[in-house]
PDB file of N, CA and C in Angstrom:
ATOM      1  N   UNK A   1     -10.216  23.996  -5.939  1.00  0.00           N
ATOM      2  CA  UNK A   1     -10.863  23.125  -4.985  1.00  0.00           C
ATOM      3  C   UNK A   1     -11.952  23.920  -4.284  1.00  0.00           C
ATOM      4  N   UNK A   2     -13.507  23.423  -4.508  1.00  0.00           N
ATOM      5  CA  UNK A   2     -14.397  24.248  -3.757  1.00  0.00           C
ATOM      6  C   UNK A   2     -15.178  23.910  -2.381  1.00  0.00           C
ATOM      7  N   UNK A   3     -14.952  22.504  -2.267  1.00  0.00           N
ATOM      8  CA  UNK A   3     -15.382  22.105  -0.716  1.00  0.00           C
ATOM      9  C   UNK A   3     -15.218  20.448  -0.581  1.00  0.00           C
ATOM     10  N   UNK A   4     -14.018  20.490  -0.983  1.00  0.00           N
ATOM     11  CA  UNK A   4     -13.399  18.928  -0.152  1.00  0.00           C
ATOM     12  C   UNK A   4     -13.561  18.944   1.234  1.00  0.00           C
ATOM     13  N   UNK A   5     -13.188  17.799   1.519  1.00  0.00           N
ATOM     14  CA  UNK A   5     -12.583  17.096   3.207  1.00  0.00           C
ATOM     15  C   UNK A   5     -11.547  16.419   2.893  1.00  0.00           C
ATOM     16  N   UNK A   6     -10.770  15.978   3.854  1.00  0.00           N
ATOM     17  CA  UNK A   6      -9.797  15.334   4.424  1.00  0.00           C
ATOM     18  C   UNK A   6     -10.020  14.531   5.268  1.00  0.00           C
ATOM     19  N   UNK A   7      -9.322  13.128   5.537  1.00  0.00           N
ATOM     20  CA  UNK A   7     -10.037  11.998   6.037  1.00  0.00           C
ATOM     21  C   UNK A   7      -8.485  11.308   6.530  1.00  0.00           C
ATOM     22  N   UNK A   8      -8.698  10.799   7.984  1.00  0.00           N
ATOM     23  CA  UNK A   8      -7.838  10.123   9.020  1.00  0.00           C
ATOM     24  C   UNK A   8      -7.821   9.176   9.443  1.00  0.00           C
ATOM     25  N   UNK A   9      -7.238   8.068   9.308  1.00  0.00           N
ATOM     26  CA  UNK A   9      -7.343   7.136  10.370  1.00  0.00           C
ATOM     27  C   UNK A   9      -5.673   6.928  10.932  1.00  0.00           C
ATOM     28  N   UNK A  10      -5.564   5.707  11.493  1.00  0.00           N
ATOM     29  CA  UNK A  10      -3.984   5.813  12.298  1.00  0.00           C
ATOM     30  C   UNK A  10      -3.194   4.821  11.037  1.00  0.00           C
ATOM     31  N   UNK A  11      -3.206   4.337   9.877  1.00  0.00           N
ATOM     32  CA  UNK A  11      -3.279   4.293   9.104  1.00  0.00           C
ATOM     33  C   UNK A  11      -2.313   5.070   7.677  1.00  0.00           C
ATOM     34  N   UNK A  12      -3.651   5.717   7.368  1.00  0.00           N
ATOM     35  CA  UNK A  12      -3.401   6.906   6.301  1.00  0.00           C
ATOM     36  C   UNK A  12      -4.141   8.021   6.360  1.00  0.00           C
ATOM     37  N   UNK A  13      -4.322   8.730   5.227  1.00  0.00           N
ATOM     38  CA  UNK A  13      -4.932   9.699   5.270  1.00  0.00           C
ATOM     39  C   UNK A  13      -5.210   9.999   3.857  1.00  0.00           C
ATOM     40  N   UNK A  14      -6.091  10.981   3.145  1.00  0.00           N
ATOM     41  CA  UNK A  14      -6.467  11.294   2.236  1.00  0.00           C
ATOM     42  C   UNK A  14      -7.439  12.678   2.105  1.00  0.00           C
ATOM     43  N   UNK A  15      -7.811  13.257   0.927  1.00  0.00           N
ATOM     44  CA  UNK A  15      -8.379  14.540   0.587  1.00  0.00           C
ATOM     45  C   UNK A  15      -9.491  14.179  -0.542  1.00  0.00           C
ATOM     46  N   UNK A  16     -10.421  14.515  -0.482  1.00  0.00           N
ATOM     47  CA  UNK A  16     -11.355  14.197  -1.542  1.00  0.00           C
ATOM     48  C   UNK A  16     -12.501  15.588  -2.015  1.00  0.00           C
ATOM     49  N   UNK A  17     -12.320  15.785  -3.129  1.00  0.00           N
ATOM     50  CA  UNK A  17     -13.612  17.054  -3.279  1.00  0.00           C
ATOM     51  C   UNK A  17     -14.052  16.654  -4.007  1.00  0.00           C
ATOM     52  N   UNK A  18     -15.341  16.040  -4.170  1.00  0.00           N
ATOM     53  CA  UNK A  18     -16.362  15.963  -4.857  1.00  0.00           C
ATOM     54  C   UNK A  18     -16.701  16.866  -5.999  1.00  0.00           C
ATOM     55  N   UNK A  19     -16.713  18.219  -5.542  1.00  0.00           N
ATOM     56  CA  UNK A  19     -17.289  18.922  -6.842  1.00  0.00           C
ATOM     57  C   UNK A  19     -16.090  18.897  -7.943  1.00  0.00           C
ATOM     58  N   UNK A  20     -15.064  18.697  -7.817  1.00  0.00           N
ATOM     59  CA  UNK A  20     -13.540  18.579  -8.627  1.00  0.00           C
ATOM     60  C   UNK A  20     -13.015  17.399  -8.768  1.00  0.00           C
ATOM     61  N   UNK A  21     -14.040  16.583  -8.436  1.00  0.00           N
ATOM     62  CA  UNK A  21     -13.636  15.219  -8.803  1.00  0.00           C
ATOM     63  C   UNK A  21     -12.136  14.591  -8.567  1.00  0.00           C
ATOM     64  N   UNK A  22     -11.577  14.779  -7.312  1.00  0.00           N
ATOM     65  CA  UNK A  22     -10.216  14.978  -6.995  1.00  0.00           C
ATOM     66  C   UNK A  22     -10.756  14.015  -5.532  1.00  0.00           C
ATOM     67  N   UNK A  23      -9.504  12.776  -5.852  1.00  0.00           N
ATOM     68  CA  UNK A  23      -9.214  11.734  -4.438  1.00  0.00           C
ATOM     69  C   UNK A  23      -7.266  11.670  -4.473  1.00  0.00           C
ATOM     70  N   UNK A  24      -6.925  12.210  -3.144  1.00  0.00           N
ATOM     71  CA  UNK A  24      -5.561  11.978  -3.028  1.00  0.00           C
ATOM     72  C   UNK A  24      -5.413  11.306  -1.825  1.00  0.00           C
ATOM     73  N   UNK A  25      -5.335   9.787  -2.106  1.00  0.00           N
ATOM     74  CA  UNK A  25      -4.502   9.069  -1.229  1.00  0.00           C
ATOM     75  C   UNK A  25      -3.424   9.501  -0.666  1.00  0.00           C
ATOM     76  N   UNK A  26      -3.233   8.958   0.616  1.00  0.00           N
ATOM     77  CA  UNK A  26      -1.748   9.593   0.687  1.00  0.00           C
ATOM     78  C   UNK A  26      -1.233   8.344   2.072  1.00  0.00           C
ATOM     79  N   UNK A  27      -0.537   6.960   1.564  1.00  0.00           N
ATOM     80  CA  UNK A  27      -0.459   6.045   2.337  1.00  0.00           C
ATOM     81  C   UNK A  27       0.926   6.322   3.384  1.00  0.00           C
ATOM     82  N   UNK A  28       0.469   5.582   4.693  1.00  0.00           N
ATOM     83  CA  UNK A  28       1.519   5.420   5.470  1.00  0.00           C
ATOM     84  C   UNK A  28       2.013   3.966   5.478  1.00  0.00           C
ATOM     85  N   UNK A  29       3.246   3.859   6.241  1.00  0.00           N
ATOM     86  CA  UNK A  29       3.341   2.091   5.940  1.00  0.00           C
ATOM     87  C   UNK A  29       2.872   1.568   6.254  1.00  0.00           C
ATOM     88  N   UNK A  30       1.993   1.423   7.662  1.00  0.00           N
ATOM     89  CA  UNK A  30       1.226   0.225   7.637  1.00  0.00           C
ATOM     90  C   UNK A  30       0.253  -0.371   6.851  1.00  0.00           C
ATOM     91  N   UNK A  31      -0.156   1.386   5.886  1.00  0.00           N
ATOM     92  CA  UNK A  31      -1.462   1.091   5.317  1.00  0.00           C
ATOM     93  C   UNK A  31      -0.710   0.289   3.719  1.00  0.00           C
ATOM     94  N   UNK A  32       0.256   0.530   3.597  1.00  0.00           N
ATOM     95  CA  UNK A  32       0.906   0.122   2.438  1.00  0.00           C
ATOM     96  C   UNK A  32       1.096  -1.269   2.481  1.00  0.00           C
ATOM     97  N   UNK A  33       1.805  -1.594   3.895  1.00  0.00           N
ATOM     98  CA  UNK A  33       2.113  -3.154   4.191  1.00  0.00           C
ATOM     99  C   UNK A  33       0.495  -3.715   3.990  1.00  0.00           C
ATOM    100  N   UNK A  34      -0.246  -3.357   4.558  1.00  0.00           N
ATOM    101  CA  UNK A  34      -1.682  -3.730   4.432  1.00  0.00           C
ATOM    102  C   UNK A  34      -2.149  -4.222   3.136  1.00  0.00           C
ATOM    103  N   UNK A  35      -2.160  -3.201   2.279  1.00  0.00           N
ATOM    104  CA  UNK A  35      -2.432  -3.404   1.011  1.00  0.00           C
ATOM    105  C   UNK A  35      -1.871  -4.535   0.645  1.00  0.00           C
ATOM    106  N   UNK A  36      -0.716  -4.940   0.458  1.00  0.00           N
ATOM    107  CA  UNK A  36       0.364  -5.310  -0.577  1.00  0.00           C
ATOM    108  C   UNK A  36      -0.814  -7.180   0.015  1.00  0.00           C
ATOM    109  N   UNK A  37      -0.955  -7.151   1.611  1.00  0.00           N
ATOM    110  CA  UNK A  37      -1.406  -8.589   1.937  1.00  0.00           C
ATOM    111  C   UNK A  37      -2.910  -8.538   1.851  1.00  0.00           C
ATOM    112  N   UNK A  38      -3.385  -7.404   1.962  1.00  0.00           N
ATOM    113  CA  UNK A  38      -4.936  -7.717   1.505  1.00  0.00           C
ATOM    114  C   UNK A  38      -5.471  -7.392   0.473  1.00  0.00           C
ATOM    115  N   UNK A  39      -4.824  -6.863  -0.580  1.00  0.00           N
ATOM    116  CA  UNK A  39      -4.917  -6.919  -2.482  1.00  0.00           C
ATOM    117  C   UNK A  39      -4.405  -7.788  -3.312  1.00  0.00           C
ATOM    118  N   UNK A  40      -2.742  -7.243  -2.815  1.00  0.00           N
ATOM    119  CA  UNK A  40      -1.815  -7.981  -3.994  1.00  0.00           C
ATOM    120  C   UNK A  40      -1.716  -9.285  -3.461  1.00  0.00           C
ATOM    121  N   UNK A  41      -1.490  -9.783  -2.121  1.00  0.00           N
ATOM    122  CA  UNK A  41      -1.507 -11.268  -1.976  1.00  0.00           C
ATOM    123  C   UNK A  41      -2.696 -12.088  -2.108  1.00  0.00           C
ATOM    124  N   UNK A  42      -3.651 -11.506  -1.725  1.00  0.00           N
ATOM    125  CA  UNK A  42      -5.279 -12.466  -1.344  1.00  0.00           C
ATOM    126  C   UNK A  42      -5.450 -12.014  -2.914  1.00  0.00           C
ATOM    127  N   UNK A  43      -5.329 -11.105  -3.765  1.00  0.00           N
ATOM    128  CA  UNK A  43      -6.223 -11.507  -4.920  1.00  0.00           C
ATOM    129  C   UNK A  43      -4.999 -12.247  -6.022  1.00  0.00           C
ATOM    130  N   UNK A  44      -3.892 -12.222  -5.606  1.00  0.00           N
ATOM    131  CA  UNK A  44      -3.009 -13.361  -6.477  1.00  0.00           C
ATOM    132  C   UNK A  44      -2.452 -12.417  -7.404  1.00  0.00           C
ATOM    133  N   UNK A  45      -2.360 -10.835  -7.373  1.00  0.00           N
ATOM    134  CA  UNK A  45      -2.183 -10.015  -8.112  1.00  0.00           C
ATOM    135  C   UNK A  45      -0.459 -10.404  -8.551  1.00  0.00           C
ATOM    136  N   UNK A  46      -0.037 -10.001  -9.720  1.00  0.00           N
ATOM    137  CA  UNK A  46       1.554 -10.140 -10.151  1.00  0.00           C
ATOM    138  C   UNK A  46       3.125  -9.067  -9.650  1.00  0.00           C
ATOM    139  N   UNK A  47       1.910  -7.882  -9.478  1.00  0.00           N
ATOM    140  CA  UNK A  47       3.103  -7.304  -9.377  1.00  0.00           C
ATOM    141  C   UNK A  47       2.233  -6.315  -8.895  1.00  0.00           C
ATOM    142  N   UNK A  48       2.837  -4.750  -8.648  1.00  0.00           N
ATOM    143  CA  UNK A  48       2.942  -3.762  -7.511  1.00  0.00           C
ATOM    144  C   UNK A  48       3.354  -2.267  -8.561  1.00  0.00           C
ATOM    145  N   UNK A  49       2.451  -0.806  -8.515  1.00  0.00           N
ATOM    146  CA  UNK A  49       3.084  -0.060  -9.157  1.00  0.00           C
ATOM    147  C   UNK A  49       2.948   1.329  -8.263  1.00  0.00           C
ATOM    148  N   UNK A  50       4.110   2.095  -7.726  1.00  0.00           N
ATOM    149  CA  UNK A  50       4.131   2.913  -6.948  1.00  0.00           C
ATOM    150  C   UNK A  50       4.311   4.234  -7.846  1.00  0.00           C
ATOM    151  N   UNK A  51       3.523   5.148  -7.536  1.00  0.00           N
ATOM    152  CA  UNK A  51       4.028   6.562  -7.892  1.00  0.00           C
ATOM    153  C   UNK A  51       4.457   7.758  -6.831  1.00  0.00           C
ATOM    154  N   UNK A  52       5.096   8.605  -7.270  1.00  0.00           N
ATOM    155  CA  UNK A  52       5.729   9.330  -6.572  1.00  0.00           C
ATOM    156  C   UNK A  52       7.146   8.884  -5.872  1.00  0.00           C
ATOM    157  N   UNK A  53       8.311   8.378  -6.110  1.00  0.00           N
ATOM    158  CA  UNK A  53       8.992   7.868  -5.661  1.00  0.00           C
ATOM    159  C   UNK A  53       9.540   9.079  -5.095  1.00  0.00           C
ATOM    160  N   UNK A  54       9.486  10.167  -6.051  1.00  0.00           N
ATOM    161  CA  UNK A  54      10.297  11.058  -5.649  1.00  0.00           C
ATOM    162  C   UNK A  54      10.225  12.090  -4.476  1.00  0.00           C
ATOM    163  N   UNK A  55       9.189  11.809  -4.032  1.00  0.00           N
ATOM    164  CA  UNK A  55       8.517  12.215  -2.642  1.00  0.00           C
ATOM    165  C   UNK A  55       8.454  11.454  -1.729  1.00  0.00           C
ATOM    166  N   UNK A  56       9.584  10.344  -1.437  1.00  0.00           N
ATOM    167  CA  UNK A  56       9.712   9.174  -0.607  1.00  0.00           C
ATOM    168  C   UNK A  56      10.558   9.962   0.526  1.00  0.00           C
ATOM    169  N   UNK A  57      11.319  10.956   0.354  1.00  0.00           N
ATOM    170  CA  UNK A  57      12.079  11.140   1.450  1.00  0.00           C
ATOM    171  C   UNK A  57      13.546  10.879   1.366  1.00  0.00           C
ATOM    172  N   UNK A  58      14.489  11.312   2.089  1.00  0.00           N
ATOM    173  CA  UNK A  58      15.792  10.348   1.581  1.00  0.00           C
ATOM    174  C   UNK A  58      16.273   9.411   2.078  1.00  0.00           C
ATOM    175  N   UNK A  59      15.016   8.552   3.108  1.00  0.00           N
ATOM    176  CA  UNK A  59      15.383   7.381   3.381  1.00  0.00           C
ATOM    177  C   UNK A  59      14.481   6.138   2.929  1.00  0.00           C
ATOM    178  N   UNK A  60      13.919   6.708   2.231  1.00  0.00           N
ATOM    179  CA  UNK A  60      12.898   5.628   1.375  1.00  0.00           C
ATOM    180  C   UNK A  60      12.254   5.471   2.227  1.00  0.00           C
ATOM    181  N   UNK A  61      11.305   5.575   2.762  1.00  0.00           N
ATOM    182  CA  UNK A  61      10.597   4.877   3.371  1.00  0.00           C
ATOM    183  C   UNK A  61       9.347   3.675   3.084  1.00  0.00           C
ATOM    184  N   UNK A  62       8.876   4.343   2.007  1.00  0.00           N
ATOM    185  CA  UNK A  62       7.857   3.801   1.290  1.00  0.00           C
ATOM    186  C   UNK A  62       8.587   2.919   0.187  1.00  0.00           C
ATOM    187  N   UNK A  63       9.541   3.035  -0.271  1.00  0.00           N
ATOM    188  CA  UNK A  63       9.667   2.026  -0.807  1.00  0.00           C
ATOM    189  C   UNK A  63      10.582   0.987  -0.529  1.00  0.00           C
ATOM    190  N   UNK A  64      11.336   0.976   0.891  1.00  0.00           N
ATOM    191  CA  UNK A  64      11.670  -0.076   1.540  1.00  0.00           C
ATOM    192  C   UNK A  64      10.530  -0.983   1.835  1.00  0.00           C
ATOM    193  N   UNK A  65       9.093  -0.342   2.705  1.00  0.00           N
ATOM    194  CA  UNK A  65       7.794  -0.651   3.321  1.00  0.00           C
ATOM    195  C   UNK A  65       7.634  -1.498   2.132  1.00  0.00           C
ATOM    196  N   UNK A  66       7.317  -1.424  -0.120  1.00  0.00           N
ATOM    197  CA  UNK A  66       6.977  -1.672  -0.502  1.00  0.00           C
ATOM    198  C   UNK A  66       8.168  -2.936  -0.926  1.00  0.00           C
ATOM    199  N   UNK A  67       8.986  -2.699  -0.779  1.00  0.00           N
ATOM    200  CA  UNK A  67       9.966  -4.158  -1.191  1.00  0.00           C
ATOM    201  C   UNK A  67      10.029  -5.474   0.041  1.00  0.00           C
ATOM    202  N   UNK A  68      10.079  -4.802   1.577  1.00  0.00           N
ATOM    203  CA  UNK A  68       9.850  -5.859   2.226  1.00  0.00           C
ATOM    204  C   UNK A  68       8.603  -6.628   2.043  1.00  0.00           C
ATOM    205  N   UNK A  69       7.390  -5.783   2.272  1.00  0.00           N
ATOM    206  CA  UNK A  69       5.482  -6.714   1.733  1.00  0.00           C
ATOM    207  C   UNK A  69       6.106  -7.337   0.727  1.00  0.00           C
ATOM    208  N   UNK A  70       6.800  -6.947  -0.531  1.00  0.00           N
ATOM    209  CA  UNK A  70       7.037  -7.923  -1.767  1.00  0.00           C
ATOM    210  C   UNK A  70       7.395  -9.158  -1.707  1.00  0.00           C
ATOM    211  N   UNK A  71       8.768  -8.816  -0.836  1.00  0.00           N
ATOM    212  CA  UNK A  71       9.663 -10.024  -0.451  1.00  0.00           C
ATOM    213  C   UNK A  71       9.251 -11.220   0.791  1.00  0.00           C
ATOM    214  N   UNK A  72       8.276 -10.547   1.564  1.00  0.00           N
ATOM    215  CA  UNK A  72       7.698 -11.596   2.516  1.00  0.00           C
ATOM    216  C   UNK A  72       6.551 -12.434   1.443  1.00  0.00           C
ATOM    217  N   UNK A  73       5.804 -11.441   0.805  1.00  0.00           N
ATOM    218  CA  UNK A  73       4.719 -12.059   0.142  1.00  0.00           C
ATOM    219  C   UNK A  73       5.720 -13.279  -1.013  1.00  0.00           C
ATOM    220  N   UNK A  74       6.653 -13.065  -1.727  1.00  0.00           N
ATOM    221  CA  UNK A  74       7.195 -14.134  -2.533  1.00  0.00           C
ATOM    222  C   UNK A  74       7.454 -15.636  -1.541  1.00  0.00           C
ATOM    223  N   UNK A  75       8.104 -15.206  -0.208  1.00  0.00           N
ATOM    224  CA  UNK A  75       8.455 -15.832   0.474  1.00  0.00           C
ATOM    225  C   UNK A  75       6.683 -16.933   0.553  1.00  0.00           C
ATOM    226  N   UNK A  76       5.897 -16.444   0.346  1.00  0.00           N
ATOM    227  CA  UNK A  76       4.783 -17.193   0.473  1.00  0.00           C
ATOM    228  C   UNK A  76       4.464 -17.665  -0.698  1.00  0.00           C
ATOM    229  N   UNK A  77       5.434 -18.388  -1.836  1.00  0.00           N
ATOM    230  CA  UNK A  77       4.645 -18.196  -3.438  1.00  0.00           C
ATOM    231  C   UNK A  77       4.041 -19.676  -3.282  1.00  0.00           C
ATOM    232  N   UNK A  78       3.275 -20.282  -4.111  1.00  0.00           N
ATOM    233  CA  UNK A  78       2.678 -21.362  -4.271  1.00  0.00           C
ATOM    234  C   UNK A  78       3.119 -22.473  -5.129  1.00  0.00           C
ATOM    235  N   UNK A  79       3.181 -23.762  -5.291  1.00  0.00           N
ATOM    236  CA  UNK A  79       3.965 -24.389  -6.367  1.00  0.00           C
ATOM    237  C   UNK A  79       4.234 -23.955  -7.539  1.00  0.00           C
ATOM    238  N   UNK A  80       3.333 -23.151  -8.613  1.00  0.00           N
ATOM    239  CA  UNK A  80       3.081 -22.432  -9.704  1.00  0.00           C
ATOM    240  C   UNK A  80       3.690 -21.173  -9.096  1.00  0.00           C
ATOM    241  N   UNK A  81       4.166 -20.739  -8.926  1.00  0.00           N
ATOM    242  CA  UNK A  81       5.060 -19.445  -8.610  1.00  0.00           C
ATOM    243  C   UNK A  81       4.440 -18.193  -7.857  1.00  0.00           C
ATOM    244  N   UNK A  82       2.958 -18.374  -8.160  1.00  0.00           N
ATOM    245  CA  UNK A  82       2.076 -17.340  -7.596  1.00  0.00           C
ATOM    246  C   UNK A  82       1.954 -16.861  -6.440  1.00  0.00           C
ATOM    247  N   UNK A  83       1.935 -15.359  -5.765  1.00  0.00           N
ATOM    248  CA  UNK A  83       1.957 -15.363  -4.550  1.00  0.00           C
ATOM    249  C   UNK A  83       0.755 -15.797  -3.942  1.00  0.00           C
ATOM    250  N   UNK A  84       1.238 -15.711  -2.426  1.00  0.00           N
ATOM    251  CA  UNK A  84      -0.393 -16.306  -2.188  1.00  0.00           C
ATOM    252  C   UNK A  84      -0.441 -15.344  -0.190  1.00  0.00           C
ATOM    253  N   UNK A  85      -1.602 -15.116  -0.231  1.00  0.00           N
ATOM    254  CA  UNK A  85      -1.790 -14.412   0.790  1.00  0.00           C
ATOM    255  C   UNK A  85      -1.127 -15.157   2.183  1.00  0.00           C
ATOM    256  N   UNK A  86      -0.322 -14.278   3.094  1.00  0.00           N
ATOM    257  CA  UNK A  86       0.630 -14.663   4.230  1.00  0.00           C
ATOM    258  C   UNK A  86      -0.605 -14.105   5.466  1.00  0.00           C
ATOM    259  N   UNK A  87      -1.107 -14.982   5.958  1.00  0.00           N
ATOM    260  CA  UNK A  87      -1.748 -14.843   7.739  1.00  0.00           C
ATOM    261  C   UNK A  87      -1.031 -13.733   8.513  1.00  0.00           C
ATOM    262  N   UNK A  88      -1.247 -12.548   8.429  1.00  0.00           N
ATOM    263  CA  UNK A  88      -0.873 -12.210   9.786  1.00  0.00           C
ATOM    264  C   UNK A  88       0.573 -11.080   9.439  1.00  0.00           C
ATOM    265  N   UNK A  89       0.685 -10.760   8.064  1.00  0.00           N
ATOM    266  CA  UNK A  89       1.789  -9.967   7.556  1.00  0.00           C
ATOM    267  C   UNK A  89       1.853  -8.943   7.934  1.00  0.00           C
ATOM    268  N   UNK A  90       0.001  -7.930   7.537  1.00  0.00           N
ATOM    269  CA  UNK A  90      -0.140  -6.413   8.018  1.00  0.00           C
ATOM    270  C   UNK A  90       0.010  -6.634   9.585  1.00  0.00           C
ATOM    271  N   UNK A  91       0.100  -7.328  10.361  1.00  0.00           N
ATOM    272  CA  UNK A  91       0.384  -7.066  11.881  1.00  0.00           C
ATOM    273  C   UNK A  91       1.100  -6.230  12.157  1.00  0.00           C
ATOM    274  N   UNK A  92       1.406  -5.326  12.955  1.00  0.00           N
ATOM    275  CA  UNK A  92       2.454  -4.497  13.553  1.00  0.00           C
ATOM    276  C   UNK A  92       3.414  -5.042  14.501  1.00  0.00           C
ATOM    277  N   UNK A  93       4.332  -4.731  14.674  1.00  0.00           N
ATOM    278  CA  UNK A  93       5.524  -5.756  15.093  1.00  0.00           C
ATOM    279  C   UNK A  93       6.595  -6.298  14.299  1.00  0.00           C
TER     280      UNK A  93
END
């Protein structure tokens, strides 16, 4: 790595070096809950693919975060089975 940055918000965070062509996401839950309602629900996406499970911790965190967004978003499916974007999911609270 010869002159990345690292990048913050309250969110997530991430690392990027340009000359190494290297981007590491690195999500927290809100930013995860986020996603799941402003990708996978608003674009009607099917399904969800997480890596790193094994760096979840030993209380899951991330992938509890990723089964509840799932399960609220089904809770929103459409006559045809499809999910469909829920108002107000990424909220905190």
């Amino acid at each position: 790595m010869t002159g990345g940055f690292s990048s913050y918000d309250e969110t997530s965070y991430g690392y990027c070096d340009p000359d190494d062509l290297l981007w590491w996401p690195l999500d927290r839950l809100e930013s995860m809950r986020r996603k799941l309602v402003e990708v996978v629900g608003k674009l009607g996406l099917g399904g969800v693919f997480s890596w790193g499970f094994g760096e979840d911790a030993f209380e899951f965190w991330h992938s509890r975060a990723t089964t509840e967004g799932l399960e609220a978003l089904a809770r929103g499916k459409n006559e045809r089975g499809q999910l469909r974007y829920i108002e107000g999911l990424s909220q905190p609270g």
